[in-house]
Protein backbone atom coordinates (compact mmCIF):
# COMPACT_ATOMS: atom_id res chain seq x y z
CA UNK A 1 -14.32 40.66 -63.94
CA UNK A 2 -16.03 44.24 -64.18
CA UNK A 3 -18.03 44.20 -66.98
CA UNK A 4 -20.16 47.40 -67.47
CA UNK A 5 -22.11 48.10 -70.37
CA UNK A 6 -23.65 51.59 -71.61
CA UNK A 7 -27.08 49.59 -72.69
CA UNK A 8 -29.38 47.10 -70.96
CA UNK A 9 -27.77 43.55 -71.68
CA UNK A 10 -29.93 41.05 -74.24
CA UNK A 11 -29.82 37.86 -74.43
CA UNK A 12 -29.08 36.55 -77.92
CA UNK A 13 -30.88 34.85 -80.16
CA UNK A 14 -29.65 30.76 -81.13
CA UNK A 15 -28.85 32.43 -84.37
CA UNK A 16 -27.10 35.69 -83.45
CA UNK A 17 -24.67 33.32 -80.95
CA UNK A 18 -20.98 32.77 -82.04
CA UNK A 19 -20.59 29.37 -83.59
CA UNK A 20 -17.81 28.54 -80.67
CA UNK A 21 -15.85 25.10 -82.16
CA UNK A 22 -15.94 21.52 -81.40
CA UNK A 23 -13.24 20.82 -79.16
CA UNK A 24 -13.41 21.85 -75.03
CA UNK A 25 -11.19 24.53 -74.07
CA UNK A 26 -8.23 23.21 -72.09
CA UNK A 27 -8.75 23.24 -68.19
CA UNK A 28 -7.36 22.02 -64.73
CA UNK A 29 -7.91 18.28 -64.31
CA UNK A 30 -7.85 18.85 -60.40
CA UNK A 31 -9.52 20.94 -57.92
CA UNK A 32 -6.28 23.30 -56.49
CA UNK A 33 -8.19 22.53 -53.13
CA UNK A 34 -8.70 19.53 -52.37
CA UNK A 35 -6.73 17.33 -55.00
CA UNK A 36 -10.27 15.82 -56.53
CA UNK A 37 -10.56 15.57 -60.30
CA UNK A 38 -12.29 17.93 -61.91
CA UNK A 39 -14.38 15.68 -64.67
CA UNK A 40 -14.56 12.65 -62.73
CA UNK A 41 -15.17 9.96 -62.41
CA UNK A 42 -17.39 11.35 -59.24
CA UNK A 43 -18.42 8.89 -56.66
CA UNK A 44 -21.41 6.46 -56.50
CA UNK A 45 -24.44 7.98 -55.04
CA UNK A 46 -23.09 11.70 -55.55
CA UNK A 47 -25.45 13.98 -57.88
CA UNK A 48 -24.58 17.26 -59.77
CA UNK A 49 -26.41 20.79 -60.20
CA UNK A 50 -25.01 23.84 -61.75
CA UNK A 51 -25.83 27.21 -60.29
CA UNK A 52 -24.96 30.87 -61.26
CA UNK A 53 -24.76 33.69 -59.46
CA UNK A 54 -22.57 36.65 -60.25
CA UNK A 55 -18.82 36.35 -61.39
CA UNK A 56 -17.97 32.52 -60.90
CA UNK A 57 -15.08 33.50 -58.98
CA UNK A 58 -16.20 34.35 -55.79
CA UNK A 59 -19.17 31.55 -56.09
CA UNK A 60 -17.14 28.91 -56.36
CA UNK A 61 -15.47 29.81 -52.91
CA UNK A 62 -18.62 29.88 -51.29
CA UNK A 63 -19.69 25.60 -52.33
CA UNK A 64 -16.20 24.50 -51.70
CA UNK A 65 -16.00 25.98 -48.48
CA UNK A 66 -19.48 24.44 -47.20
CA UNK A 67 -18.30 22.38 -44.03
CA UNK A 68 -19.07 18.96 -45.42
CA UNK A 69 -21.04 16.88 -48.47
CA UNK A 70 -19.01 18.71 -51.46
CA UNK A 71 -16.96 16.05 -53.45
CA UNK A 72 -15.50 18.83 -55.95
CA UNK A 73 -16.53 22.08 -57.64
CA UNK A 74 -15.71 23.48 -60.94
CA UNK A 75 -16.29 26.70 -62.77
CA UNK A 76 -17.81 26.46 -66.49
CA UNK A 77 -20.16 27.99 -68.75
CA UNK A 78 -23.96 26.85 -69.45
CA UNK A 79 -27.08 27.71 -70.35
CA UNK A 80 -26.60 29.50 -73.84
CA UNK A 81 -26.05 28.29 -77.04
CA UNK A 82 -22.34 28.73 -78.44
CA UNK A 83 -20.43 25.07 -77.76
CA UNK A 84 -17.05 25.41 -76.13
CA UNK A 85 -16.53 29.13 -75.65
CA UNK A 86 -14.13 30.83 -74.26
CA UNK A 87 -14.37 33.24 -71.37
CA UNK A 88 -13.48 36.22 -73.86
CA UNK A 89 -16.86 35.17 -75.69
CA UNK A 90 -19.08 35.10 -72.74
CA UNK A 91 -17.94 38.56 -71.24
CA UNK A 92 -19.28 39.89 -75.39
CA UNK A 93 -22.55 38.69 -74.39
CA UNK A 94 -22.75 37.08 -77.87
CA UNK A 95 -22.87 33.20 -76.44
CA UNK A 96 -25.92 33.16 -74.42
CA UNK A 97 -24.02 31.62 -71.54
CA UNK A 98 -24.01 32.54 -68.18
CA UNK A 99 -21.47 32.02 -65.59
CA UNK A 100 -21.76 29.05 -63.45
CA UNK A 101 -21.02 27.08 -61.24
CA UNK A 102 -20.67 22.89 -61.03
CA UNK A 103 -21.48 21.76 -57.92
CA UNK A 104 -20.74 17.51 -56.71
CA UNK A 105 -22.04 16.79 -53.58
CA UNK A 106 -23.40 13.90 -51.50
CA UNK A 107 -27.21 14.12 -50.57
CA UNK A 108 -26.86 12.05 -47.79
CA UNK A 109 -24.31 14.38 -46.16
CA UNK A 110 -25.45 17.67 -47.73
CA UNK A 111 -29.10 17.99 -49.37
CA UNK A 112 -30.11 19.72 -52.63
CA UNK A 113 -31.96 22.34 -50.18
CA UNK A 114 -28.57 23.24 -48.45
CA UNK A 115 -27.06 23.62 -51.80
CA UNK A 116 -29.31 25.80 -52.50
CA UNK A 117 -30.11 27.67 -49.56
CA UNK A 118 -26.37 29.00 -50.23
CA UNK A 119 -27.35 29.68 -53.56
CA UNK A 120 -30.16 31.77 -52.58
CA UNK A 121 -28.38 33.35 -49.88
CA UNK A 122 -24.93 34.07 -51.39
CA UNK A 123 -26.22 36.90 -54.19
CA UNK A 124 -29.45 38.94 -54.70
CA UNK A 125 -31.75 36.85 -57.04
CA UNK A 126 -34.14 40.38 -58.07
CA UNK A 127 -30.94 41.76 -60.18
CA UNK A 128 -31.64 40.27 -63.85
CA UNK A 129 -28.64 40.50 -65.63
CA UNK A 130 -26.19 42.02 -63.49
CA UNK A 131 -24.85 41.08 -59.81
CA UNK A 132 -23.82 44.55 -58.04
CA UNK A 133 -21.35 46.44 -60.48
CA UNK A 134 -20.77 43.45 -62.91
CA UNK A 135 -23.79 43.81 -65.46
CA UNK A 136 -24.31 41.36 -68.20
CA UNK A 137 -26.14 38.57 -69.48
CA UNK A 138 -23.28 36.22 -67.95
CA UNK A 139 -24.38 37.48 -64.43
CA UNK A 140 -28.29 36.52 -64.12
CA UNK A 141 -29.26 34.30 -61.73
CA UNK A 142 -29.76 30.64 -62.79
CA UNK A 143 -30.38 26.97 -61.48
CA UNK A 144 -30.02 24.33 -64.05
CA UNK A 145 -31.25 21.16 -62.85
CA UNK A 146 -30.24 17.23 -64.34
CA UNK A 147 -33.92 16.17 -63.45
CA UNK A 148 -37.16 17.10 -62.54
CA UNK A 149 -36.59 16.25 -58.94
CA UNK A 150 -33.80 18.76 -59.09
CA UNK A 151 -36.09 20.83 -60.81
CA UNK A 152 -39.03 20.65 -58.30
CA UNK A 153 -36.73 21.36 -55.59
CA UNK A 154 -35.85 24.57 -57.00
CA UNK A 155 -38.97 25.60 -57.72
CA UNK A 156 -40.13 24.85 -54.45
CA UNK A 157 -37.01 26.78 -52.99
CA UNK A 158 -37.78 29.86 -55.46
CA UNK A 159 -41.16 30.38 -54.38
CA UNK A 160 -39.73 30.39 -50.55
CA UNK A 161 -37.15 33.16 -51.38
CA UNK A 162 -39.34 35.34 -53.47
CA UNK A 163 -42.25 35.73 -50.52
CA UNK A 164 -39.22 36.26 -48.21
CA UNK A 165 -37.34 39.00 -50.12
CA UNK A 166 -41.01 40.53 -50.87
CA UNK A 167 -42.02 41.24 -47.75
CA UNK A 168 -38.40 42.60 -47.20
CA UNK A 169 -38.92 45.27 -49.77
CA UNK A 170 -36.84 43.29 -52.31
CA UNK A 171 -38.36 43.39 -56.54
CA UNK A 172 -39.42 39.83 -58.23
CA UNK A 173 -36.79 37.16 -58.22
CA UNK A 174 -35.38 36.77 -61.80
CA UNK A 175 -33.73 33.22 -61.13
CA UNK A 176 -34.19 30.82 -64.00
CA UNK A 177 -34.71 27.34 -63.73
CA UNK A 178 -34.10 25.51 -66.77
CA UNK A 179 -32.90 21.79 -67.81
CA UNK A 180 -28.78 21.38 -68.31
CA UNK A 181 -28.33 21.57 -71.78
CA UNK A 182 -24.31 21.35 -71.38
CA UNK A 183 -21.81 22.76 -68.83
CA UNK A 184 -18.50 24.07 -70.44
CA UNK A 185 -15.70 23.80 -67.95
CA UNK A 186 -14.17 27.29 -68.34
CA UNK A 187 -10.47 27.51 -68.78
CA UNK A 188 -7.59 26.29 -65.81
CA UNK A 189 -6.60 29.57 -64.74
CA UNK A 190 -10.66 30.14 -63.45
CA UNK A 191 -10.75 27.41 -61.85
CA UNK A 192 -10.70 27.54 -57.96
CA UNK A 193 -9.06 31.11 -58.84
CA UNK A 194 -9.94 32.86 -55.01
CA UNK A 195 -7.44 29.76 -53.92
CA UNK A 196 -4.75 30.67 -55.98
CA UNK A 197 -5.09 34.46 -55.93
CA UNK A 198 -6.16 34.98 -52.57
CA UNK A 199 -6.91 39.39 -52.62
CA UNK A 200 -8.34 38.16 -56.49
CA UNK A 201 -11.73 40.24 -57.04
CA UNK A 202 -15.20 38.70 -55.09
CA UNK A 203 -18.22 40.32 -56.18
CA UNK A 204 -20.20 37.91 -54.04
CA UNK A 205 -22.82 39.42 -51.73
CA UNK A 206 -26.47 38.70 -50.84
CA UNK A 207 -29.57 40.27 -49.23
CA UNK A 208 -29.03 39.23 -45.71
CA UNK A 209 -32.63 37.64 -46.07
CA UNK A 210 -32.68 33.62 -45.63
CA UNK A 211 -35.55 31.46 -45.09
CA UNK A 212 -35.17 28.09 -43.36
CA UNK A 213 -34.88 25.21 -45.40
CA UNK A 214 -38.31 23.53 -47.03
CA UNK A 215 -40.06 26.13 -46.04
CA UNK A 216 -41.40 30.07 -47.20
CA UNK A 217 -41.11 31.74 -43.60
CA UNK A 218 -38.36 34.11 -43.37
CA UNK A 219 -35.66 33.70 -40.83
């Protein structure tokens, strides 16, 4: 999952992206962990946000370990422009996409601002396009939201981490927040990989700085 590059990573343009193809690439149908299936059908009430944060590996591990309110995750691509890619296109940087993760959980048991407090918490959101040693576009950190509740919540959540991490000494928080466009479920051997490979790479890390949920005060 190293990826280092001898110039600073650029995000391509709609028109300098590889034209990908129309079918998806084949992938698990269910979760290696806890037996549910990957594309649905999720349950009733249930809602979906996709979140990266460094090499989807390690990220994944992190949502489908959370004690309760996860129905399944799933590893993909989003938030470029090339349909269907594989994982050897995304690691050129000529896609636009980044690696993320799907996340299907129950607000009732577990609430968009827990999701994301482990978002926020799990990797340092002032890197741009790189997460420790693996640099590239595919790394930045990004929240890509099915509505603008989702969206406001983020926002919100953003604003709470940057003033934290700021007065911690941290740079400007480079997460973007954008609308889901499409999520690309990356190919089976990704998924749940940590599960299946258990000394696999992790670049996961963090800042060590959290904030309480809902609010901007530092913890």
């Amino acid at each position: 999952m190293l990826q280092m590059f001898r110039k600073r990573p650029v995000m391509p343009s709609a028109a300098e992206a590889l034209p990908g193809r129309p079918d998806p690439m084949p992938t698990a149908e269910r979760h290696f962990v806890n037996g549910n299936p990957l594309k649905g059908p999720y349950p009733e009430g249930t809602q979906q946000i996709v979140l990266g944060l460094g090499c989807f590996w390690g990220t994944e591990r992190k949502f489908w370990q959370l004690p309760g309110g996860v129905f399944v995750t799933a590893v993909g691509y989003a938030g470029g422009y090339t349909p269907n890619p594989t994982y050897e296109e995304v690691c050129s940087g000529q896609t636009g996409h980044n690696e993320v993760v799907l996340v299907v959980y129950d607000p009732d048991v577990l609430p968009l601002e827990a999701v994301l407090k482990t978002f926020f918490e799990s990797h340092d959101p002032t890197q741009g396009m790189r997460q420790g040693n693996d640099v590239g576009t595919q790394y930045r950190s990004g929240i890509y939201t099915l509505d603008e509740a989702q969206a406001e919540t983020a926002r919100r959540m953003r604003t709470a981490y940057a003033e934290a991490l700021r007065a911690k000494g941290f740079g400007e928080v480079t997460t973007e927040i954008k609308p889901l466009d499409a999520f690309y479920f990356a190919e089976g051997y990704h998924q749940q990989y940590l599960a299946k490979n258990p000394a696999g790479y992790c670049g996961v890390g963090g800042t060590g700085v959290s904030c309480p949920i809902g609010t901007g005060v530092a913890a």
